[in-house]
Each structure stands twice: as C-alpha cells, then as structure tokens.
Protein backbone atom coordinates (compact mmCIF):
# COMPACT_ATOMS: atom_id res chain seq x y z
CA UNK A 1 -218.97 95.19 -32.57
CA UNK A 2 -220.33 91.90 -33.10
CA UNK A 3 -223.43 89.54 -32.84
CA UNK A 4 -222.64 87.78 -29.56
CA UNK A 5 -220.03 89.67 -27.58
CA UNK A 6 -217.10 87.89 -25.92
CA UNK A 7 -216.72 85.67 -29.03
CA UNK A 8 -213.85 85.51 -31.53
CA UNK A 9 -215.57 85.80 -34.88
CA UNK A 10 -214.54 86.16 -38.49
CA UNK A 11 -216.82 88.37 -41.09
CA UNK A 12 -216.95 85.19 -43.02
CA UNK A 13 -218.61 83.15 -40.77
CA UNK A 14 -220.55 86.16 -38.67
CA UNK A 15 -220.76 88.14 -41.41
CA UNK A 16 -222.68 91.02 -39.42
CA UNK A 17 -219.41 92.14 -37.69
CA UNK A 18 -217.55 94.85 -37.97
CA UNK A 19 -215.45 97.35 -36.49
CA UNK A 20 -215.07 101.06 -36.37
CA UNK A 21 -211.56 102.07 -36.05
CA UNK A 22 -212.17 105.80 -36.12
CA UNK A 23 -215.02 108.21 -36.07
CA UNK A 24 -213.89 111.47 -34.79
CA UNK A 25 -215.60 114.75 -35.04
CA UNK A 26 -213.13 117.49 -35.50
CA UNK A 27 -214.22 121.11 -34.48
CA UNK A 28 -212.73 124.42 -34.13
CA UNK A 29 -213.19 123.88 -29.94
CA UNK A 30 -211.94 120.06 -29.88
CA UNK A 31 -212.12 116.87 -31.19
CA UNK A 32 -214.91 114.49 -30.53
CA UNK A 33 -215.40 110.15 -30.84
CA UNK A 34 -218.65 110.20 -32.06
CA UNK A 35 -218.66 106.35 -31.67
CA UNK A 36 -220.81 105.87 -28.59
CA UNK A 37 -223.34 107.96 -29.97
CA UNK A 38 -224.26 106.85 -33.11
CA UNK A 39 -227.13 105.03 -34.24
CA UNK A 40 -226.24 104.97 -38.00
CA UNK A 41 -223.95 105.48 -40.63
CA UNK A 42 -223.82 105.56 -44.19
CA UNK A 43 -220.93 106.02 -46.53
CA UNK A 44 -221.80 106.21 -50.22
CA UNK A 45 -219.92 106.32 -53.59
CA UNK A 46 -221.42 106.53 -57.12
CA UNK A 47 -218.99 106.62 -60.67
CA UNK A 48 -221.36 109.39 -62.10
CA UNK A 49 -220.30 111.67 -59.40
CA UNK A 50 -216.95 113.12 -58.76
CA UNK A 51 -216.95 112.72 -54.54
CA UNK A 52 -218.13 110.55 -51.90
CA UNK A 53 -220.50 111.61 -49.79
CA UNK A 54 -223.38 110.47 -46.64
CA UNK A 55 -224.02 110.63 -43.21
CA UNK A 56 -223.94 109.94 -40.22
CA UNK A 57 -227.13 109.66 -37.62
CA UNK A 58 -226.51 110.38 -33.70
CA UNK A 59 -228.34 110.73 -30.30
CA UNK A 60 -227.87 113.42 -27.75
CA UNK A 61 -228.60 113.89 -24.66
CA UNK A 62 -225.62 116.47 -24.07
CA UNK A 63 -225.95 119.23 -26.49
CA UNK A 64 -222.85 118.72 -28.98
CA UNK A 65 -224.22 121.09 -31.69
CA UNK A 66 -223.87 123.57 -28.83
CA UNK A 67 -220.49 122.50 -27.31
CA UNK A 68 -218.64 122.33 -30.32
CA UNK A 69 -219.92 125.12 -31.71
CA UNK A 70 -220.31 123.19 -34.87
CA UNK A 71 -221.31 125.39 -37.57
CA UNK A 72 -220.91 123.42 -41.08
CA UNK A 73 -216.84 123.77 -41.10
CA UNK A 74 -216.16 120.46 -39.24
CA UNK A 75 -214.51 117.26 -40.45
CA UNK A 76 -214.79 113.79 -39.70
CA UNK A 77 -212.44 111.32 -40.11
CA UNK A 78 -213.76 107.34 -40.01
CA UNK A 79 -211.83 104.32 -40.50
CA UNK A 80 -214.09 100.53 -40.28
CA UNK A 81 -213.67 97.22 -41.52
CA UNK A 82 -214.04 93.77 -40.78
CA UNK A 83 -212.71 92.82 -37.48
CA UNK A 84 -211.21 89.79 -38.51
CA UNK A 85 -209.26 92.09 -41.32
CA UNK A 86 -207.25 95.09 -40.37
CA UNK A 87 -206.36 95.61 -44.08
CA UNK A 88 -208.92 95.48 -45.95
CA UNK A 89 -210.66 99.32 -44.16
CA UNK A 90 -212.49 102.15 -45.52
CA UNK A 91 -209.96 105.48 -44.19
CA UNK A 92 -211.51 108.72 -45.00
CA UNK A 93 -211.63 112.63 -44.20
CA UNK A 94 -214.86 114.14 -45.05
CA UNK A 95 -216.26 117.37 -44.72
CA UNK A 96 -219.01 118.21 -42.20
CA UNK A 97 -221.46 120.14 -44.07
CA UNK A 98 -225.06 120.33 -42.85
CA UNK A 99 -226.90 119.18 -40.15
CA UNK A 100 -230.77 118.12 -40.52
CA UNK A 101 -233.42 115.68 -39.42
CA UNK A 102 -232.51 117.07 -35.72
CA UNK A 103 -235.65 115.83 -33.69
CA UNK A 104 -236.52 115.77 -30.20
CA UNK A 105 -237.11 112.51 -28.35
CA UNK A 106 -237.75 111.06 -24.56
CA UNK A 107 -239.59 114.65 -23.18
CA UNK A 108 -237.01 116.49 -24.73
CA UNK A 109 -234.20 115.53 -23.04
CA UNK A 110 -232.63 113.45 -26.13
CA UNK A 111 -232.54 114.53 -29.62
CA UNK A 112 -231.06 112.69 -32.90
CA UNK A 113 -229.70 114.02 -35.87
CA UNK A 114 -227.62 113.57 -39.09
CA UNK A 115 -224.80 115.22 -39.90
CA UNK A 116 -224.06 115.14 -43.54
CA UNK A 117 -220.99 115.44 -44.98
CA UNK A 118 -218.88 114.68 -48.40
CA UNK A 119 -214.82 115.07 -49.57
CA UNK A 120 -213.88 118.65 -48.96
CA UNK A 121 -212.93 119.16 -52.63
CA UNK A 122 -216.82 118.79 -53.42
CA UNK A 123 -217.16 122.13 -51.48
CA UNK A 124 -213.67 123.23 -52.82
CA UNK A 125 -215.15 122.87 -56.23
CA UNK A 126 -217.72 125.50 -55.40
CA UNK A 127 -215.66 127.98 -54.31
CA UNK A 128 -213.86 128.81 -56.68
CA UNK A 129 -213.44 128.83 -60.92
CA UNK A 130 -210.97 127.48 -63.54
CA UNK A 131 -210.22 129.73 -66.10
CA UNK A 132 -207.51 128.45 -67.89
CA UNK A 133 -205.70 127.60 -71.58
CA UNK A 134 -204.45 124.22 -72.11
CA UNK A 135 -202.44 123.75 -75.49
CA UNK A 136 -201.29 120.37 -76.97
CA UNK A 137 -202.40 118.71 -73.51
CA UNK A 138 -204.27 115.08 -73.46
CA UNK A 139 -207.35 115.52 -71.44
CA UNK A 140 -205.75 113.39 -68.51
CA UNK A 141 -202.79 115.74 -68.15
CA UNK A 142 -205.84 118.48 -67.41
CA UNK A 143 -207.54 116.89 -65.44
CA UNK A 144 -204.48 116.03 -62.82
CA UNK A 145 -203.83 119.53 -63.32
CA UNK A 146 -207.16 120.68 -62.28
CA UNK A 147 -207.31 117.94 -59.32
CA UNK A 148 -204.05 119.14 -57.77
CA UNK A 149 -204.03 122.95 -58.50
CA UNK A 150 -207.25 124.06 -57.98
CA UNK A 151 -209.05 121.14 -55.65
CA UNK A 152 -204.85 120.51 -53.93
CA UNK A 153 -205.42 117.00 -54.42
CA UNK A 154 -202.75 115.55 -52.61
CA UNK A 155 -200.61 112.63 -54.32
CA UNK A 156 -202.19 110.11 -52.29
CA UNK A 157 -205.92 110.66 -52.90
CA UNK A 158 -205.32 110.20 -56.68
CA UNK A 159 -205.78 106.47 -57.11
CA UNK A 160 -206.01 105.85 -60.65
CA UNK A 161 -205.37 108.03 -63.75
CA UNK A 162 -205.84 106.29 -67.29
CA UNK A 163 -204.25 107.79 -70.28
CA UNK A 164 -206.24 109.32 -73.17
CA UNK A 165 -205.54 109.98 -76.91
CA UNK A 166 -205.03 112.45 -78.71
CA UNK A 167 -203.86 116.68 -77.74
CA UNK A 168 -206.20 119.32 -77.59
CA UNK A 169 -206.14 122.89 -77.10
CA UNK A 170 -208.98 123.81 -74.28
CA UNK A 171 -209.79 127.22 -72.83
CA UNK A 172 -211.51 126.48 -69.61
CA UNK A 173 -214.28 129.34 -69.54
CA UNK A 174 -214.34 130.65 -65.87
CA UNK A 175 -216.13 127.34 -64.83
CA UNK A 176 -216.28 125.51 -61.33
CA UNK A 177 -213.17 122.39 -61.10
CA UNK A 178 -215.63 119.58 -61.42
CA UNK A 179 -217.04 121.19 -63.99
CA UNK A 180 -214.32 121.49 -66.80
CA UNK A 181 -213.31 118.22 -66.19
CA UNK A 182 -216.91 116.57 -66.59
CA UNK A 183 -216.87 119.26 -69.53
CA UNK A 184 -213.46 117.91 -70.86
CA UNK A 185 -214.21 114.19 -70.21
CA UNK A 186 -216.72 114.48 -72.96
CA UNK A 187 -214.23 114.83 -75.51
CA UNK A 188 -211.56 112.32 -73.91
CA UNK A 189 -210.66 109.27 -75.63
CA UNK A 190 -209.16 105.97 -73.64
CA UNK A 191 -205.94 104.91 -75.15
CA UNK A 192 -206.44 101.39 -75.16
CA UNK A 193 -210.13 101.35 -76.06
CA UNK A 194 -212.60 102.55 -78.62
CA UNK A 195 -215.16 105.41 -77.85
CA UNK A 196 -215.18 107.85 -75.34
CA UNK A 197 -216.41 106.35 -71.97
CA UNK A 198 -213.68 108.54 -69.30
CA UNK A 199 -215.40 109.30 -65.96
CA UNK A 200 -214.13 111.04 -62.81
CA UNK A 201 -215.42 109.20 -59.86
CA UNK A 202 -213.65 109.17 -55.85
CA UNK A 203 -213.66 105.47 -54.28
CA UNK A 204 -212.68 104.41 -50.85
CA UNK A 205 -208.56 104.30 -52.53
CA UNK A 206 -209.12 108.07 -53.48
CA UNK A 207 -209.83 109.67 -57.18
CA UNK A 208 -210.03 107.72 -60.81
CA UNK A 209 -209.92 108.97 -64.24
CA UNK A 210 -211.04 105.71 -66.24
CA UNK A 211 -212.63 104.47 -69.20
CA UNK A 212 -215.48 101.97 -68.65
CA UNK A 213 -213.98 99.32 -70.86
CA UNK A 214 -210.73 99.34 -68.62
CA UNK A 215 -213.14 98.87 -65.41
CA UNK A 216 -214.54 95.95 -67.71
CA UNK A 217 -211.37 94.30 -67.76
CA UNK A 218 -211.14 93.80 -64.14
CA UNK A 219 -211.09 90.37 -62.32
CA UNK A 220 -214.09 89.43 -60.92
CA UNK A 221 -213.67 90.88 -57.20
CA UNK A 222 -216.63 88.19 -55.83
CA UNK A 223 -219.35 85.96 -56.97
CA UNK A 224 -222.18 86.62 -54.58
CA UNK A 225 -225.81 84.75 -55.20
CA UNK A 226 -229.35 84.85 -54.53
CA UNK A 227 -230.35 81.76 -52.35
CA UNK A 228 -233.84 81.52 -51.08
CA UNK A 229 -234.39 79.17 -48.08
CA UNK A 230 -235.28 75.63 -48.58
CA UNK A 231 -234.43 75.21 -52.32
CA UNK A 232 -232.01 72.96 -53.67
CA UNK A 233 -229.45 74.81 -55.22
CA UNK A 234 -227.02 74.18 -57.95
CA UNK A 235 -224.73 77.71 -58.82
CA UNK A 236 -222.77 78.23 -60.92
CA UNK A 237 -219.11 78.40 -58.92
CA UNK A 238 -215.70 80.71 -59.85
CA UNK A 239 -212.24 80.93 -58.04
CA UNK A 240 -213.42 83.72 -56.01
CA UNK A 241 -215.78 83.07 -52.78
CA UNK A 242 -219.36 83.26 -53.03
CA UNK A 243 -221.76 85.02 -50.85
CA UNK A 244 -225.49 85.18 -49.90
CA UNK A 245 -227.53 88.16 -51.69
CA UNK A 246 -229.72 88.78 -48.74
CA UNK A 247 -232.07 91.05 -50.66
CA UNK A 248 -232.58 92.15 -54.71
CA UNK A 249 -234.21 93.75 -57.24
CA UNK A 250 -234.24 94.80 -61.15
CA UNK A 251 -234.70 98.29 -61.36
CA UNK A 252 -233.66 98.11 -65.40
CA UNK A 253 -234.45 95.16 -67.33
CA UNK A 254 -234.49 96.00 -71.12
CA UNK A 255 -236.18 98.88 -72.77
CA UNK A 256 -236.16 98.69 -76.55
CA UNK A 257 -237.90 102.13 -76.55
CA UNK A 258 -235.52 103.83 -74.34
CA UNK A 259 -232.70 102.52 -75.95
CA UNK A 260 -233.39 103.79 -79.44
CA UNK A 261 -234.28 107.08 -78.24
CA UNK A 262 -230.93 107.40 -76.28
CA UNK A 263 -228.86 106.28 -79.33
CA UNK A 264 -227.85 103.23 -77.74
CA UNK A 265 -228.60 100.97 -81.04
CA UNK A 266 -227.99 103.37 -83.15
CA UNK A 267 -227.33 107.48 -83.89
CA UNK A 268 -226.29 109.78 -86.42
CA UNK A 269 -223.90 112.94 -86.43
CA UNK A 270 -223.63 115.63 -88.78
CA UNK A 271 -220.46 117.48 -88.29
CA UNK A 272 -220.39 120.41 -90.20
CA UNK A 273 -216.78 122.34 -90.70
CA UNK A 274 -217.79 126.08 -91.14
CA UNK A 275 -214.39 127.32 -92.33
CA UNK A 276 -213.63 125.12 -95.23
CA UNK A 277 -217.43 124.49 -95.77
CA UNK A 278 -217.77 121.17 -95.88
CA UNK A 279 -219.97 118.28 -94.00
CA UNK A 280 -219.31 115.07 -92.95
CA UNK A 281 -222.20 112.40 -91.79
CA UNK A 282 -220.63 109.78 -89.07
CA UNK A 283 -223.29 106.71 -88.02
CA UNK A 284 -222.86 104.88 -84.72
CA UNK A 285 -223.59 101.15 -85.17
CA UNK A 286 -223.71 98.87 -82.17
CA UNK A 287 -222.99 95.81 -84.07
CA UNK A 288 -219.75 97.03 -85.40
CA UNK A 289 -219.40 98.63 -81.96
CA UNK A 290 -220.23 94.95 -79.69
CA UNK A 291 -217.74 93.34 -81.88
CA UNK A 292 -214.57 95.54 -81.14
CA UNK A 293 -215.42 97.08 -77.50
CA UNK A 294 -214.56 95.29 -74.45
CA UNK A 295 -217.51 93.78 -72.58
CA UNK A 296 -218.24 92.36 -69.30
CA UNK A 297 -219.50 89.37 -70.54
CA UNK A 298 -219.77 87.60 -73.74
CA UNK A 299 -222.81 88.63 -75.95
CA UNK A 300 -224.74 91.37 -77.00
CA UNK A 301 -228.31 92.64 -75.62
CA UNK A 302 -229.78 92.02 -78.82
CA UNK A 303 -230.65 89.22 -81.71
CA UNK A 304 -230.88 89.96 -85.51
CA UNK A 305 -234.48 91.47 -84.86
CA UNK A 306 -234.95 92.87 -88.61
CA UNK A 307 -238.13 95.09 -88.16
CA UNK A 308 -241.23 95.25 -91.09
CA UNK A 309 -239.24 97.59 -93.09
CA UNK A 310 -236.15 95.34 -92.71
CA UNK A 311 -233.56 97.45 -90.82
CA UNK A 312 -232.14 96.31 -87.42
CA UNK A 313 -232.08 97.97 -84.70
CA UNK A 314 -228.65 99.29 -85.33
CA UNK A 315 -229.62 100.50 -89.32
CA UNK A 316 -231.73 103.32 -88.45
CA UNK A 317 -228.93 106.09 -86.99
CA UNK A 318 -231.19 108.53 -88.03
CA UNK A 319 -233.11 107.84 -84.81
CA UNK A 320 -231.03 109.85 -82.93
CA UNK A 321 -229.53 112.75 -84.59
CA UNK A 322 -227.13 115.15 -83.74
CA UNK A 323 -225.38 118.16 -85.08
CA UNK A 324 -221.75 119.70 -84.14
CA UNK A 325 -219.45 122.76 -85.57
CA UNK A 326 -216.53 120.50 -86.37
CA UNK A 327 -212.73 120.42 -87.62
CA UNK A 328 -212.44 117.56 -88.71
CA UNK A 329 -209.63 116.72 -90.45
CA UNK A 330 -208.43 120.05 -91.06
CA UNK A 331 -205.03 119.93 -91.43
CA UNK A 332 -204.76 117.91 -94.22
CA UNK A 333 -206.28 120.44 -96.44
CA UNK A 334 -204.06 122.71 -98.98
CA UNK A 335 -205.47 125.99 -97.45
CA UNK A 336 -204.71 125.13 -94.03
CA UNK A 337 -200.83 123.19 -95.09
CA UNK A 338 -199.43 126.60 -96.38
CA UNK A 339 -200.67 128.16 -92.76
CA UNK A 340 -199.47 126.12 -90.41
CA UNK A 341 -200.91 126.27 -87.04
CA UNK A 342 -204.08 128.53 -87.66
CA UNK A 343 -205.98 125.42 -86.96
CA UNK A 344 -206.72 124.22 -83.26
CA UNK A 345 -206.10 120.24 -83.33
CA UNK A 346 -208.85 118.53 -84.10
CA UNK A 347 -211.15 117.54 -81.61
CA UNK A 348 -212.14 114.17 -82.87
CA UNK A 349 -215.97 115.13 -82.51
CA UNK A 350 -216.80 112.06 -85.06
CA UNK A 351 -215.80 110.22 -82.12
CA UNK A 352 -216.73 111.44 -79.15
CA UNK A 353 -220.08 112.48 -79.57
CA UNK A 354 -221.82 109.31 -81.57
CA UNK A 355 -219.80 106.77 -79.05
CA UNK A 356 -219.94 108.87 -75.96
CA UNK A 357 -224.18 108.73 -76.80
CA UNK A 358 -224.58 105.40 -76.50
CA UNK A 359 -221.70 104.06 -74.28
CA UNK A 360 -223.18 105.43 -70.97
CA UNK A 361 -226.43 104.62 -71.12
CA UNK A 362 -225.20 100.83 -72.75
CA UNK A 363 -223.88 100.50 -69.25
CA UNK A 364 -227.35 100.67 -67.37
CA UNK A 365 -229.27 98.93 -69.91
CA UNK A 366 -229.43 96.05 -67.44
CA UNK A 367 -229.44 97.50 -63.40
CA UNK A 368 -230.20 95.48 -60.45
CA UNK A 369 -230.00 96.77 -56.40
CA UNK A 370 -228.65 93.92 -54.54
CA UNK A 371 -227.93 93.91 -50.35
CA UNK A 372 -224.97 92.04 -49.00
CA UNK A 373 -223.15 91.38 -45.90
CA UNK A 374 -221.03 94.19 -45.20
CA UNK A 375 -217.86 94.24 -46.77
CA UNK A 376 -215.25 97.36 -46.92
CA UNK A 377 -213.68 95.74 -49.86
CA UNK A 378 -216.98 96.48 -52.01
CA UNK A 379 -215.92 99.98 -54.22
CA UNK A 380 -217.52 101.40 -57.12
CA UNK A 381 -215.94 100.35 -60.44
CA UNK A 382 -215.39 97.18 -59.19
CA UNK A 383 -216.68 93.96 -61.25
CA UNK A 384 -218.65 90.86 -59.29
CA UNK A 385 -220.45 88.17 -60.13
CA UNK A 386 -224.02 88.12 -59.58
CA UNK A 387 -225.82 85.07 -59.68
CA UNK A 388 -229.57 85.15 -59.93
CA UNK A 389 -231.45 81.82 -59.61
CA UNK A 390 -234.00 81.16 -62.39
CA UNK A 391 -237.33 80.90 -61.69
CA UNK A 392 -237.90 78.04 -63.94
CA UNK A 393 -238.93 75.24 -61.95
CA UNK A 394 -237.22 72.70 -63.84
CA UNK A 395 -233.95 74.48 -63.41
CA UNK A 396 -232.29 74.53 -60.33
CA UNK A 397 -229.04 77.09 -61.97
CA UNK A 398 -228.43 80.73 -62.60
CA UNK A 399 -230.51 82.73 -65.24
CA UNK A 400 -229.46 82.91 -68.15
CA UNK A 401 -229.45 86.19 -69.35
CA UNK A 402 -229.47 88.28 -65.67
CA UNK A 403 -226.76 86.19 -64.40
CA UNK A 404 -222.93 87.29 -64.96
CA UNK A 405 -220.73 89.98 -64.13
CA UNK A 406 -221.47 93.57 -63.25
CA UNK A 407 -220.05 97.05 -62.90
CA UNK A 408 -220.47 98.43 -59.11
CA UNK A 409 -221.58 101.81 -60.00
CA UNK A 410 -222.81 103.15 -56.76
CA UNK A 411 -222.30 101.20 -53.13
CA UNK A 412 -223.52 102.37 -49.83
CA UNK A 413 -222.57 101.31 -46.38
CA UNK A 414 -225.01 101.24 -43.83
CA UNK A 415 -223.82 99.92 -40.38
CA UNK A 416 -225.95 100.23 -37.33
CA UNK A 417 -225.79 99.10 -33.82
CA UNK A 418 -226.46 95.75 -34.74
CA UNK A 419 -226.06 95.04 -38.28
CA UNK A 420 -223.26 95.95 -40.96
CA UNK A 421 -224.53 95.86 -44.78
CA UNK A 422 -223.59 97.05 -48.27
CA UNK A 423 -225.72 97.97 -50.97
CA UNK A 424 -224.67 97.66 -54.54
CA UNK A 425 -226.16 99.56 -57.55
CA UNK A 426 -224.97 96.79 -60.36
CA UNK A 427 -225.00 97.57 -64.42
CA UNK A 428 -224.17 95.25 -67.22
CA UNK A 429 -224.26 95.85 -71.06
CA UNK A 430 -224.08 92.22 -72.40
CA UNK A 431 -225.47 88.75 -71.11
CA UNK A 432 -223.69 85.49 -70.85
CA UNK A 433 -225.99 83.72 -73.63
CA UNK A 434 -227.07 84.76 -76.42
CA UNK A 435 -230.21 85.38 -76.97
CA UNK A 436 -231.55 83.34 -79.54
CA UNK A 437 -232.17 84.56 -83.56
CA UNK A 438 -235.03 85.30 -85.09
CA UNK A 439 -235.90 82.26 -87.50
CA UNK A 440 -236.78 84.53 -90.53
CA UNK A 441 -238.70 81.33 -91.93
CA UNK A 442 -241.33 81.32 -89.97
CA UNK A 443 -244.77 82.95 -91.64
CA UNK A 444 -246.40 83.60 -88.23
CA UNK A 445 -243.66 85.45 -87.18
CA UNK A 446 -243.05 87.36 -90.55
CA UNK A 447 -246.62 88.25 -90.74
CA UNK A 448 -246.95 89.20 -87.36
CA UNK A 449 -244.01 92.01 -87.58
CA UNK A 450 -245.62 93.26 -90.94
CA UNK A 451 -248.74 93.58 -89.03
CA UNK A 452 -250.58 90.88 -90.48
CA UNK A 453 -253.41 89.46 -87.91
C-alpha cells in the first residue's frame, strides 16, 4: 500500500507506506485474509504490562461472524513493515478474544466491527494458578520457569532475560502466572545495577525480563524532531537519522508535589525483624541514588533547592514511610549460626522496597506522546532521541531541559487505508542541562522561601 500506486517508493522518502504481509483470521471452519476488509488496525505494546494487545477494525457486507462461526477462540496472525524493508517486520500470533463496536451501516447491508485480541498467554494466565516452592532460585530462574511451564512459552518468544542477584526461597500462593512474577519482580535485583527496577513486558521480538537501567544503556535507536513549517531550524544532529514528529504533547512535566508523595526524592523504611527483635531504619536518598544509577541522560531533575527549614528535597525520607516484617541480616547472628538453615535467605527488603518506590515513578517524571511516521522498528524499551524546539524566539535549537533521550514505554501502530503511523508514549528521569543552583546569597530569594513578603 502506498500514496501513489504504480510507484517504487521507499518509507524514507514516502514515509506513509507500508505493507501488510499477513493478516489471516484463523477459525475452527477455515482460515480467512482479513486484508481487503479492513479499515484499521492497531497493534499496541506497553513495559508495565506483561502482553501485547489491540485490534483490528473491519467492514462486512458478507456475514463473517456468522461464517466462521467465530466465537472468541480465533487467532490472527499479522506480519507488516515497510515495503522498502522486508526485515525490519512486526510477526505475531494473537489471540482473538472479543468482538465489539459491531454497527450497522449503508441500510443494513454493511456492518463494521473490531475484533480485539492480545498474546494467548494473557488468557493462558487466567486460566490457570501457580502454586509452587522455589528454593535457592534467583528471581529470573522463576520467572523462565513460570513463562515456559505454566504460560509454554516457547524458546523463541523469550527475547531477553536479564540476570538478578541474590537466591530466594518463594512459595508461590495459588496465584495466576502473571501474577507471581509481577509479585516476584518486586523483590528482584538487576545484577549489574543498583535498586530494583525488573519488569516483564512482551515486544514485537517476544518476552523481556529487564531492569530499567539496562534499557538505559541502549544506543539511541533514532533522533526524531519537532519541526513546525516555515521556521528556520537549527537541531541538534546524532549518527542516527532524524525524523519529523508530526504531532506532540507533554502529558508529565514536573510535579514537585507528586514526587515527594511517591518517594521519588526521598522515603523511609522501617524493617522490623520479629524473631530476633530487632529494627533497622533504611533512607532512600536520590542524590546518593543520581550519582551511582545509570541514567538516560546526564543530570538530575533537581537543583540544591534547600527549603525554609533547610532540608532538600532528598533530606526529608520521612515523607514517605514504610514498614516491612524483615530478615535482614539474619544469618550472621549467634542464635541463628549454631542452627543452620532455620532461616529463609534474606530477602534484601532494605533494598527492594525504598529503591523499587522511587525508581518507577523516576521514570515518568518527565512523559511526552509524540506521533511519527510509521515505523515497525519502533518497540517499547527502546531509547530515541527526541528533539523539541524551544519556544524562545531568540533560539532557533532544542530545549534545554525536554530535549534528550527517552524510554519507549508504550507504542501503538495505527495503519489505515491510507496512512501508516506510530505513536510513542516517551519517559525520561534526567535532562541534558542542569538546571541551574539556587544562589543562597540572594535576600529576596532567602526571604521569599522563609515566607517573608
């Protein structure tokens, strides 16, 4: 499918092409190419779920519900690209779940509909329960467990597993697949990073089990920019190829409020350890945090803001406070030495819970909603390069502070009859400049935080 038919065309230059490889309806009667019937489709991926899911909008004037005798146990297999680039596709198998929206049209005669559907281990996952012990496992051992015994996962739909510190002991408590290992991924540690930022999320390669700072690491896939018509334009350029941002907006810009109340700043955890009676106080500090974890770009979302009392915004842990059954440490006591292994291994709550508390929502303090030319290449947990012009008059360059590189955390592909775009949910948890410090000298701005008029 293209803009002008009859004409070779590259998604580069035309970049409203595309091609649909495969979009066949499979039923219990026969299969179906749903191709010449649809209107639109949308394929959609977010990290903070576990599957991929969306839909698919058709017109009929033949009765296919009826047909087929499609009752919600169909699947649908789609393959589309670029037609200039056989490689680079989107190949799936998705479960046919519900149909809805079904609306007459033209008298009667026509009628469209959407047929929704997501990865069959979504509906796998609510079928049935894992009750299970896991002893001296790391969480990432469980969680391929879970993936291939209970969803049957196969080989190739497991795209990227990252190991995690530490063994455990885990009794799974009759709970749905998904479930135990969202459950479990609270707890898990990355190996090569601080904190405890492990998320289960499908792309268009197949399942991941990785640590936001790893998906941080990343080269930038593309640089894609904001260009309004008619303006001059100096950006900002990078080794990878830059494309138009046909449409944007900010949907989280800071929110000093939010942030302290959600621990991102700062929080406190009181671990208590009920059999050897004893406490232990653990205080997230982003400061200490910003300096160590990896980042996608170079500063930190804050300045040394010191407020009338004069704490930062990471001295006041006590902000957000939280309290956990712990065992800490419990193996180096005397009691617990002359009886080895009546202790579970510890389960490193001073860790998890504090960083795990302010690591996700870190990631959307900044979110922006941009539409792009269609590209299958675009997955979540990807990193581009987003380059917002600044509205300064005087400055014909990037902004300074919503500029830089970004997380995909949720994409959706929408292609229609005539049109083939991508939308890309963005988040960031640092800036590219640093936002300037407060000059502690200045009276007017001393007396206006004490609340001095």
């Amino acid at each position: 499918m293209a803009d002008t038919p009859g004409l070779t065309k590259t998604g580069i230059i035309y970049p409203n092409d595309y091609t649909i490889i495969n979009l066949t309806l499979l039923t219990s009667v026969s299969t179906f190419d749903v191709k010449n019937i649809l209107i639109e489709l949308s394929y959609n991926e977010d990290i903070f779920n576990n599957t991929a899911s969306g839909y698919l909008m058709l017109v009929d004037a033949t009765g296919y519900i009826e047909k087929l005798h499609m009752n919600g146990n169909e699947f649908i297999r789609m393959t589309f690209g670029k037609a200039d680039d056989s490689t680079n596709i989107v190949d799936k198998i998705f479960r046919v779940f519900k149909v809805a929206k079904r609306i007459p049209e033209n008298d009667g005669n026509t009628e469209t509909y959407s047929l929704y559907f997501c990865s069959e281990e979504l509906l796998l996952s609510e079928q049935y329960k894992v009750s299970k012990s896991y002893r001296s496992k790391d969480i990432a051992s469980n969680v391929v467990d879970i993936l291939k015994t209970y969803l049957q996962v196969p080989t190739n739909k497991i795209a990227s597993i990252e190991q995690t510190y530490g063994v455990y002991d885990f009794l799974i408590p009759n709970i749905k697949p998904f479930d135990a290992i969202n459950w479990m991924s609270t707890y898990a540690r990355p190996a090569n990073n601080p904190g405890a930022d492990m998320l289960l999320y499908e792309d268009k390669f197949g399942y991941n089990y990785r640590s936001l700072q790893s998906l941080f690491k990343q080269q930038v896939y593309n640089a894609y920019s904001f260009n309004p018509k008619n303006i001059n334009q100096r950006v900002q350029t990078n080794t990878q190829q830059i494309y138009n941002v046909l449409t944007y907006e900010i949907m989280d810009s800071y929110d000093s409020l939010g942030a302290i109340n959600s621990g991102v700043y700062a929080n406190q955890l009181l671990s208590v350890d009920p059999l050897l009676r004893r406490y232990k106080v653990t205080n997230f500090d982003y400061g200490s945090y910003s300096n160590k974890a990896s980042k996608l770009n170079e500063y930190p979302i804050t300045n040394n803001f010191a407020n009338r009392k004069g704490d930062g915004l990471n001295q006041t842990p006590q902000a957000v406070y939280k309290l956990v059954f712990s065992n800490y440490n419990q193996n180096d006591s005397s009691y617990i030495k002359s009886h080895p292994g009546s202790v579970a291994h510890d389960i490193f709550a001073e860790t998890y819970i504090p960083y795990r508390t302010a690591q996700l929502p870190l990631l959307n303090y900044t979110r922006v909603k941009i539409t792009v030319p269609g590209d299958p290449g675009l997955t979540v947990g990807r990193v581009v390069k987003f380059n917002l012009l600044s509205k300064d008059p005087n400055k014909k360059e990037p902004d300074d502070f919503y500029s830089g590189n970004y997380l995909i955390t949720a994409v959706r592909h929408m292609l229609t009859v005539h049109q083939y775009r991508t939308i890309l949910e963005l988040a960031k948890e640092s800036t590219t400049n640093q936002y300037s410090a407060v000059s502690t000298g200045s009276s007017l701005w001393n007396n206006t935080v004490k609340g001095i008029t």
